[in-house]
C-alpha atoms as a PDB file:
ATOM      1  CA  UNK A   1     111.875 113.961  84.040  1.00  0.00           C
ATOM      2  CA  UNK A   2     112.582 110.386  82.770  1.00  0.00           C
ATOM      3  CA  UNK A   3     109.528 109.274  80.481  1.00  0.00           C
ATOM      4  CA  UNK A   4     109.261 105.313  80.786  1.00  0.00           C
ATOM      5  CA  UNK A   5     105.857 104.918  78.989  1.00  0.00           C
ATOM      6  CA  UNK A   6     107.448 103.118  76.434  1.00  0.00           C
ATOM      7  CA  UNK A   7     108.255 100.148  78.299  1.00  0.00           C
ATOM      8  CA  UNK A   8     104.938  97.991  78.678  1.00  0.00           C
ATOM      9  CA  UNK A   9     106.153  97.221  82.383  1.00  0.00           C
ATOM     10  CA  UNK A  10     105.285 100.526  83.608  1.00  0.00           C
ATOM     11  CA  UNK A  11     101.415  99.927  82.748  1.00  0.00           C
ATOM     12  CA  UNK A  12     100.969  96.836  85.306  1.00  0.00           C
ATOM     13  CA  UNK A  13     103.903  98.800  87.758  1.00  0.00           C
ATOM     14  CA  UNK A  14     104.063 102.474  87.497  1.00  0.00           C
ATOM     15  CA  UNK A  15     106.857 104.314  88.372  1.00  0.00           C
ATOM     16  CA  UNK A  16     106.231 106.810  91.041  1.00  0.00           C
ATOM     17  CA  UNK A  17     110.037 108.190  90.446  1.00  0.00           C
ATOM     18  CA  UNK A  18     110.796 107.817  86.972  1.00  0.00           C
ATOM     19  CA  UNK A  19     114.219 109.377  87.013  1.00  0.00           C
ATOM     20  CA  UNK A  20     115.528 106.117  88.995  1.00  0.00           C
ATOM     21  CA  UNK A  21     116.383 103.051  88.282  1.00  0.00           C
ATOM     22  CA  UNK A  22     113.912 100.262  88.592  1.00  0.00           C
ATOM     23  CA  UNK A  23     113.923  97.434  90.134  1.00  0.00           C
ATOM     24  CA  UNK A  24     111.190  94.122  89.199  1.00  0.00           C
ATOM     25  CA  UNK A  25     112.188  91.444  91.832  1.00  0.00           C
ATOM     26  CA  UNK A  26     110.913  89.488  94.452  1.00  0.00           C
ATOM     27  CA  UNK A  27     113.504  88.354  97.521  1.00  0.00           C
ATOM     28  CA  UNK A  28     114.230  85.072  96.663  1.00  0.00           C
ATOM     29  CA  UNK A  29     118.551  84.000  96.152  1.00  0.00           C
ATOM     30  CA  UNK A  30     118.343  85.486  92.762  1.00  0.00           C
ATOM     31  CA  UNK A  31     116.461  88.446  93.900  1.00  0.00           C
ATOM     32  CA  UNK A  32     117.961  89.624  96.839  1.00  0.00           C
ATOM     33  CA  UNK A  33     121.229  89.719  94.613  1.00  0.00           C
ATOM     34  CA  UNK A  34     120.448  92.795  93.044  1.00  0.00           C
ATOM     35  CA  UNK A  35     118.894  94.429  96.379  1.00  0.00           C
ATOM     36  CA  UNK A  36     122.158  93.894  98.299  1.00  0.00           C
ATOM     37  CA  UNK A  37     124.005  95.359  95.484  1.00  0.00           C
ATOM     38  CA  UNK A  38     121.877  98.458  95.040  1.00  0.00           C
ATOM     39  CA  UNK A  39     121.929  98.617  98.718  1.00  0.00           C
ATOM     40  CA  UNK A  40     125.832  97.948  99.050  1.00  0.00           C
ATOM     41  CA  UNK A  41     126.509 100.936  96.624  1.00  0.00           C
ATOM     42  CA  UNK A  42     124.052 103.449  97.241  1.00  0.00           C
ATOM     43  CA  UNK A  43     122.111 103.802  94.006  1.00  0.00           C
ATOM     44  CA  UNK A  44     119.022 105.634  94.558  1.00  0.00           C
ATOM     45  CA  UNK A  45     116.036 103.120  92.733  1.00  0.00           C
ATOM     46  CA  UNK A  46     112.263 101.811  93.135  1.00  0.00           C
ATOM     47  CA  UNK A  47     111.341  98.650  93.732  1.00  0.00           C
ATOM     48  CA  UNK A  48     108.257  96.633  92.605  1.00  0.00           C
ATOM     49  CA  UNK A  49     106.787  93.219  94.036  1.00  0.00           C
ATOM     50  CA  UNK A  50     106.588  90.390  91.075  1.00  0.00           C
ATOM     51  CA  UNK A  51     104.258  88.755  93.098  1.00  0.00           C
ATOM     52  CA  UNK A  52     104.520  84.874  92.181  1.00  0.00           C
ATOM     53  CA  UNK A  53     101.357  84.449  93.793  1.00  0.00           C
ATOM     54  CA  UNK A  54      99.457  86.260  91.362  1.00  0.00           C
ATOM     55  CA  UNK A  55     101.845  84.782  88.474  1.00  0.00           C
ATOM     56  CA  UNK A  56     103.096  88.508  87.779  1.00  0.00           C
ATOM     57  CA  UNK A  57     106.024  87.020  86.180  1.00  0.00           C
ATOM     58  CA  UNK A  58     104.005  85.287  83.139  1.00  0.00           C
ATOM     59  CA  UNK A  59     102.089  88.772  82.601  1.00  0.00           C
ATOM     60  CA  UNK A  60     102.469  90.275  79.096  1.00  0.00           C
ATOM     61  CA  UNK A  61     103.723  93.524  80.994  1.00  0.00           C
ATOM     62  CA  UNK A  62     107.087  91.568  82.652  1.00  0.00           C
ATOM     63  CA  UNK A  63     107.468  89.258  79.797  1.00  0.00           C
ATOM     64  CA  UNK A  64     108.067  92.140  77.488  1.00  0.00           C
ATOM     65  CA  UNK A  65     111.373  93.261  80.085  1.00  0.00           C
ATOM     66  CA  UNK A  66     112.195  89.894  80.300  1.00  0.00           C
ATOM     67  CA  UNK A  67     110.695  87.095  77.907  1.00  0.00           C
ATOM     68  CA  UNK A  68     112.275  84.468  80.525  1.00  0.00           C
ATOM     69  CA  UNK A  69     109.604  85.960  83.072  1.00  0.00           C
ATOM     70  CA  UNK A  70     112.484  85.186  85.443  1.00  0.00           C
ATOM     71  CA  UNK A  71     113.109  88.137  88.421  1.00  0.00           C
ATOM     72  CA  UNK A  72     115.202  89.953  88.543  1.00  0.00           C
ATOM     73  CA  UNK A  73     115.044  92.652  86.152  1.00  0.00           C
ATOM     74  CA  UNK A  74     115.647  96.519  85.917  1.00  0.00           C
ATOM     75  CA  UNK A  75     115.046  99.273  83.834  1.00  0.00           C
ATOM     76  CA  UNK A  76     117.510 101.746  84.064  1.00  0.00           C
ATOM     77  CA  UNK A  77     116.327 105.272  82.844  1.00  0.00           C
ATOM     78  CA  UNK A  78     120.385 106.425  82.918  1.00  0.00           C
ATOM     79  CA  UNK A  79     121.730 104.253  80.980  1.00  0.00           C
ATOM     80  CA  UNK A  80     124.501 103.954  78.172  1.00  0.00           C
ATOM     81  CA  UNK A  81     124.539 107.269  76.540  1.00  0.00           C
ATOM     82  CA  UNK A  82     122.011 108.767  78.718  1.00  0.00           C
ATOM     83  CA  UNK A  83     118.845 105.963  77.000  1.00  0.00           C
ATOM     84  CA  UNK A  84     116.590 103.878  79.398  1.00  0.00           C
ATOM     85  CA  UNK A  85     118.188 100.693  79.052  1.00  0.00           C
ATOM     86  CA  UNK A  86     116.078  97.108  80.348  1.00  0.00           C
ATOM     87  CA  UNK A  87     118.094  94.329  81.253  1.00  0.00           C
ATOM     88  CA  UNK A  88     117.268  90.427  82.991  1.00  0.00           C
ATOM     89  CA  UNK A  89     119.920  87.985  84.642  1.00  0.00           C
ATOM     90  CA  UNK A  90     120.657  88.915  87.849  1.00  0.00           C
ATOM     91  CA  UNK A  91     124.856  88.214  86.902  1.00  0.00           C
ATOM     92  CA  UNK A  92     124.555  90.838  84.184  1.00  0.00           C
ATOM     93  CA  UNK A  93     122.862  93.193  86.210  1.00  0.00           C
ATOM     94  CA  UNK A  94     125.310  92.870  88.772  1.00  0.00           C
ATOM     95  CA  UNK A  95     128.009  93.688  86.348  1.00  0.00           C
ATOM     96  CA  UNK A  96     126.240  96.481  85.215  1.00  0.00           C
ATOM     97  CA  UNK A  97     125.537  98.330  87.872  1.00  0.00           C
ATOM     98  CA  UNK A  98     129.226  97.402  89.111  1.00  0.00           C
ATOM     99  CA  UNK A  99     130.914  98.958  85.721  1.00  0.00           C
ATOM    100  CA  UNK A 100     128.267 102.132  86.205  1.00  0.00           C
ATOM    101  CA  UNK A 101     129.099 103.024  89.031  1.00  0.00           C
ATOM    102  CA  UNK A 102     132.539 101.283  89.424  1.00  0.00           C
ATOM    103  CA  UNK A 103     132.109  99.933  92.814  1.00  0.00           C
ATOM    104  CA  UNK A 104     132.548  96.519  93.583  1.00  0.00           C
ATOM    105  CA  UNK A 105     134.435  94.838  90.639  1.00  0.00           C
ATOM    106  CA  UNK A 106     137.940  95.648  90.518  1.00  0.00           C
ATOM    107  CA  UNK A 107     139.947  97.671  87.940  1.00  0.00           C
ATOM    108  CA  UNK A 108     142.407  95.837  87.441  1.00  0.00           C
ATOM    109  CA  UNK A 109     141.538  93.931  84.290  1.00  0.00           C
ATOM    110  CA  UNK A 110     142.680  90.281  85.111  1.00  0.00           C
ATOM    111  CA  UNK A 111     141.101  90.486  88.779  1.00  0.00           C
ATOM    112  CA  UNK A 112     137.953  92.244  87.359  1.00  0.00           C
ATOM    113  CA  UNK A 113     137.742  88.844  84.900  1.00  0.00           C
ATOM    114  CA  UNK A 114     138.629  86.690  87.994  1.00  0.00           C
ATOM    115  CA  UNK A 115     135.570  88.098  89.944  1.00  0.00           C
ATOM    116  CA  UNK A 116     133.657  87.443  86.747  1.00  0.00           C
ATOM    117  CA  UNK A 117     134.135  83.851  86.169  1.00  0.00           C
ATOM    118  CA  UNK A 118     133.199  83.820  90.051  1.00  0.00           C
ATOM    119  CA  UNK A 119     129.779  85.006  89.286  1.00  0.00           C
ATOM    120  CA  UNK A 120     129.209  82.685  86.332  1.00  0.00           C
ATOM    121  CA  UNK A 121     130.082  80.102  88.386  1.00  0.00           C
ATOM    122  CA  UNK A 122     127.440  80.502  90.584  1.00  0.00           C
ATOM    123  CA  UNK A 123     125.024  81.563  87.636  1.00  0.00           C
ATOM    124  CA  UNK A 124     126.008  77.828  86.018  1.00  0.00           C
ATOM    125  CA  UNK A 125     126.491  75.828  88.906  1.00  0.00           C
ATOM    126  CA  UNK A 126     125.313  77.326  92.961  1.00  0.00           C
ATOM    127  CA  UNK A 127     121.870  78.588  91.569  1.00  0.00           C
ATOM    128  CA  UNK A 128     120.717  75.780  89.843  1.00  0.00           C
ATOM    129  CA  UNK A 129     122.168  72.616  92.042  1.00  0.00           C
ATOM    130  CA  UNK A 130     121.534  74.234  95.409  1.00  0.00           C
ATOM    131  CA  UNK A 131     117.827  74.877  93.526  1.00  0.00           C
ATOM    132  CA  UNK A 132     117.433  71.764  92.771  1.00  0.00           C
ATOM    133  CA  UNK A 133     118.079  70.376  96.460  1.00  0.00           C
ATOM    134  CA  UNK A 134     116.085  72.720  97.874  1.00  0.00           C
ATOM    135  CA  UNK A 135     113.081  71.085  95.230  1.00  0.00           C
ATOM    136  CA  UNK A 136     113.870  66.947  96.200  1.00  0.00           C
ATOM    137  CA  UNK A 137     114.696  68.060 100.196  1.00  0.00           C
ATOM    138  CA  UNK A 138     111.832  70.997 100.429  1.00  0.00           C
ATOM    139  CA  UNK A 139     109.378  70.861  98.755  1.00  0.00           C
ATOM    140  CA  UNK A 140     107.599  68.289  95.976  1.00  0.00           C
ATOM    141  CA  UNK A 141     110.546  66.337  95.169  1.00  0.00           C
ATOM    142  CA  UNK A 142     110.824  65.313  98.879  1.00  0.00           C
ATOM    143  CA  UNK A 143     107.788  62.603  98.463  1.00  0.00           C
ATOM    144  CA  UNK A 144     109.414  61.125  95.112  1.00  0.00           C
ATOM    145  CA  UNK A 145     109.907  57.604  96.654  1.00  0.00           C
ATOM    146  CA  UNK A 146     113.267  56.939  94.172  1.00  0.00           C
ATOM    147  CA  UNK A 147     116.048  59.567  96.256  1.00  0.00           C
ATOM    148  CA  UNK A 148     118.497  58.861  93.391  1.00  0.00           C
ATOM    149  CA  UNK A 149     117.856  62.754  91.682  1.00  0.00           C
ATOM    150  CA  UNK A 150     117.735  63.892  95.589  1.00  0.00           C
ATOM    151  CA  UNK A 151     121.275  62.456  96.153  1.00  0.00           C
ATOM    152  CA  UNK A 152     122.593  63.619  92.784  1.00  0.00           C
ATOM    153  CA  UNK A 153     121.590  67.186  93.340  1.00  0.00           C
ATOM    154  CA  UNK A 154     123.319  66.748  97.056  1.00  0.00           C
ATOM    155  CA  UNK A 155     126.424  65.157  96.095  1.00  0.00           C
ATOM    156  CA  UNK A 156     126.834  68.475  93.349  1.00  0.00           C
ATOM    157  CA  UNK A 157     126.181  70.820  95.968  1.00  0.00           C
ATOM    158  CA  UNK A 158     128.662  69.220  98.433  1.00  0.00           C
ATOM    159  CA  UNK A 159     130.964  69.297  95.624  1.00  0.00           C
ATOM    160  CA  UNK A 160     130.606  72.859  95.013  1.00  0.00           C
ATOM    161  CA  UNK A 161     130.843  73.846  98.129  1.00  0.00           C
ATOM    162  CA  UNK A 162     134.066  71.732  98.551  1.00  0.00           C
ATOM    163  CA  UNK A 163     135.295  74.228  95.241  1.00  0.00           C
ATOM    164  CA  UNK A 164     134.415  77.560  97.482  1.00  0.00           C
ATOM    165  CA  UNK A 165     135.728  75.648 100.792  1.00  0.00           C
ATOM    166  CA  UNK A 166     139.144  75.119  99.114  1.00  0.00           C
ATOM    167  CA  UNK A 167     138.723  78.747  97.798  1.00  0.00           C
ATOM    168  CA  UNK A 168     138.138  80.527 100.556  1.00  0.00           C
ATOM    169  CA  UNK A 169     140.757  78.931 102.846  1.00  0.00           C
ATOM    170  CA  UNK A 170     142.860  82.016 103.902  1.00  0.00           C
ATOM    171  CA  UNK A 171     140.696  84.548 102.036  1.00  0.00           C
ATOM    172  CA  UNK A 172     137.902  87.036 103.644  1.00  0.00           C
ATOM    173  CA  UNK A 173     136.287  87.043 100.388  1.00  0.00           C
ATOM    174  CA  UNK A 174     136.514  85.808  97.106  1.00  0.00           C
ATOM    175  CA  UNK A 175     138.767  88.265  95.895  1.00  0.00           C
ATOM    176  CA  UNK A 176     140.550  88.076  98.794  1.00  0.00           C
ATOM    177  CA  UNK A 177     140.472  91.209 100.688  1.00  0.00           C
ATOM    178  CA  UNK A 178     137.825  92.566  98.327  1.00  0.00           C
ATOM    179  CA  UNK A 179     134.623  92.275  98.699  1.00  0.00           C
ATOM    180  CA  UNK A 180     133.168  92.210  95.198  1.00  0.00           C
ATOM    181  CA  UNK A 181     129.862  91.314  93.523  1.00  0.00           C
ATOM    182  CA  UNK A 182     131.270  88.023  93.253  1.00  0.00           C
ATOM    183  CA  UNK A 183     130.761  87.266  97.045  1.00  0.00           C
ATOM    184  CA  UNK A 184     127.136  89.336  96.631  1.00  0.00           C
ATOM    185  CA  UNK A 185     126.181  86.592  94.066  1.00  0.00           C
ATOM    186  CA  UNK A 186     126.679  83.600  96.372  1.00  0.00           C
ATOM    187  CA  UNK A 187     125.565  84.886  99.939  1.00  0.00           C
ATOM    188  CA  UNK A 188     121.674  84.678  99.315  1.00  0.00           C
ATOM    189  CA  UNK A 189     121.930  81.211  97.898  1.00  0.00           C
ATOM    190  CA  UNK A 190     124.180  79.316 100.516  1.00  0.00           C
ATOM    191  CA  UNK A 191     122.067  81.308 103.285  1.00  0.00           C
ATOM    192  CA  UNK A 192     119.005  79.527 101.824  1.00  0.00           C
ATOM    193  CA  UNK A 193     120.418  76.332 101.305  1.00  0.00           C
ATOM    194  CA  UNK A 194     120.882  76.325 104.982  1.00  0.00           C
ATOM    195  CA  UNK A 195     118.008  78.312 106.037  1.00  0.00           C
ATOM    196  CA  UNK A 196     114.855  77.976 103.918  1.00  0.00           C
ATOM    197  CA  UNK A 197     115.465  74.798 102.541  1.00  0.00           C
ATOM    198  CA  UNK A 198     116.375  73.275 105.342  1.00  0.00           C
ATOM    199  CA  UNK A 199     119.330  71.254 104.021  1.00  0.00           C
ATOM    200  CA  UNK A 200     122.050  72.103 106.343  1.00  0.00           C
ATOM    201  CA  UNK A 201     122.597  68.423 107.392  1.00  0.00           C
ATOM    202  CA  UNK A 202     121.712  66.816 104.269  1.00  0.00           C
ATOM    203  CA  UNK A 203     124.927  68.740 102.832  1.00  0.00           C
ATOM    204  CA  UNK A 204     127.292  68.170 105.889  1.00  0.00           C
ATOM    205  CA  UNK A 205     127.480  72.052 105.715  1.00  0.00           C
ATOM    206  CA  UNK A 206     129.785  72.047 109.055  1.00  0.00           C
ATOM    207  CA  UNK A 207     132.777  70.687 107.659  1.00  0.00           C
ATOM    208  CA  UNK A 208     133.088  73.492 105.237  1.00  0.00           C
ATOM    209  CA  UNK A 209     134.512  75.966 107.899  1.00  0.00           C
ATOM    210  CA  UNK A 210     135.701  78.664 106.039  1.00  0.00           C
ATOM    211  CA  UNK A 211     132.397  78.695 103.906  1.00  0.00           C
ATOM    212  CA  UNK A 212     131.061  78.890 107.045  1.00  0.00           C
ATOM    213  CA  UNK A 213     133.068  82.126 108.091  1.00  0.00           C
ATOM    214  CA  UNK A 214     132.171  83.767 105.427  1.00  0.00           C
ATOM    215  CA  UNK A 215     129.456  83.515 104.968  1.00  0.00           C
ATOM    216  CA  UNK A 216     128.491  84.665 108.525  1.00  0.00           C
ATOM    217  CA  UNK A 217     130.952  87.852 107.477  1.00  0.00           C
ATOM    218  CA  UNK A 218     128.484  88.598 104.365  1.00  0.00           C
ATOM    219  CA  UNK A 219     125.679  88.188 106.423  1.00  0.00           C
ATOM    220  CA  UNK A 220     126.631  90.871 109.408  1.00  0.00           C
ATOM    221  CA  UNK A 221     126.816  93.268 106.507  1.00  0.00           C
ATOM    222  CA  UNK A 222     124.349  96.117 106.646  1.00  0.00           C
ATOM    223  CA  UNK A 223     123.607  96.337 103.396  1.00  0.00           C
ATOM    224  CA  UNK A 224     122.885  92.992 102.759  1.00  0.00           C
ATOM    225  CA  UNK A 225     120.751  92.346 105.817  1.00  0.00           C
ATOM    226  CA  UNK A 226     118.381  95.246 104.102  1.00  0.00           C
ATOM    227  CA  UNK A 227     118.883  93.949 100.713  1.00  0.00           C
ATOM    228  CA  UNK A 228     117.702  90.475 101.693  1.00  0.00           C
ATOM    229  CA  UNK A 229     114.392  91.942 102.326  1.00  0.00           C
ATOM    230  CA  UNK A 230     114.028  93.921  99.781  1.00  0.00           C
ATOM    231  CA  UNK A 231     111.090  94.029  98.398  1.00  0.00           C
ATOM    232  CA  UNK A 232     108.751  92.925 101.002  1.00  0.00           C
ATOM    233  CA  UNK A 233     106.972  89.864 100.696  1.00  0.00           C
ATOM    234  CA  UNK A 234     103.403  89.990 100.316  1.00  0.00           C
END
């Protein structure tokens, strides 16, 4: 059996299966990323609940996975050369478990680094501008009386979505046939930017058709439907 007792996080969440891998999230865009993934490839793990509520992210227990005490994060007790391996950033951990179990990212090196620069373009630019609209349309920012950082954040994430728009024009997925961990990365966060946050309009999110499309096509996915609820909110 796997022995985790190493890892501080295991005192505040114990590991009632030690052999798999284990997952520290909470299902928020950056969350659910590594859910639907898990989910999408079949990789046996165990969830805990960071429970913002209680701040379980600033705890000494998570901060020693990830100093950031930013979800998600995973502790892996098969990793490189058979060692538990920890690891934070939901776009690494997608290319991990991608590369482990060689699902989801293609072999071919130059399409593999095409799917890449996909996800780091929503790590640098989706997560935090759609973030930051949900913030000035949402929730605090929406009563700042100057709408000038509201309207910034909007015109970005019109912008960006314009990028994917022109993208996805004639393509099922980002990789074109393939669906890859590059379309995993970007579901959760365009779902919330018109779902939870509300911002649908705001964005003019019905002229982008064939972001539209696919996302609807991510969304009828099994795997992601579970991993978008994954773990349970309190």
């Amino acid at each position: 059996m796997s022995d985790l007792s190493a890892f501080p996080v295991t005192k505040r969440w114990p590991a009632k299966h030690p052999e798999l891998l284990q997952l520290y999230s909470l299902p928020t865009p950056n969350g659910v990323k590594v859910s639907i993934m898990l989910e999408e490839i079949g990789l046996p793990y165990e969830v805990h609940l960071v429970d913002f509520g209680k701040d379980d992210q600033k705890t000494t227990e998570f901060l020693s996975l990830n100093p950031n005490g930013k979800i998600p994060a995973i502790l892996d007790p098969n990793g490189p050369g058979g060692r538990p391996l920890p690891l934070f950033e939901s776009g690494a951990i997608l290319q991990y478990l991608a590369e482990k179990t060689g699902k989801l990212l293609p072999e071919d090196a130059a399409r593999r680094y095409q799917t890449i620069q996909w996800v780091h373009f929503q790590m640098g630019g989706i997560g935090p501008m759609f973030g930051q609209v949900g913030f000035f349309h949402k929730f605090a920012g929406k009563d700042f009386e100057d709408k000038r950082p509201r309207d910034r954040y909007v015109a970005e994430a019109k912008r960006l979505l314009g990028v994917m728009e022109t993208h996805l024009s004639g393509r099922q997925w980002f990789m074109d046939d393939d669906y890859t961990i590059a379309d995993i990365s970007m579901l959760g966060w365009v779902r919330n930017l018109i779902g939870f946050y509300g911002a649908g309009e705001l964005v003019e999110f019905t002229q982008f058709k064939s972001v539209g499309a696919w996302l609807e096509r991510g969304l009828a996915r099994p795997a992601v439907q579970r991993g978008l609820n994954i773990p349970q909110r309190p």
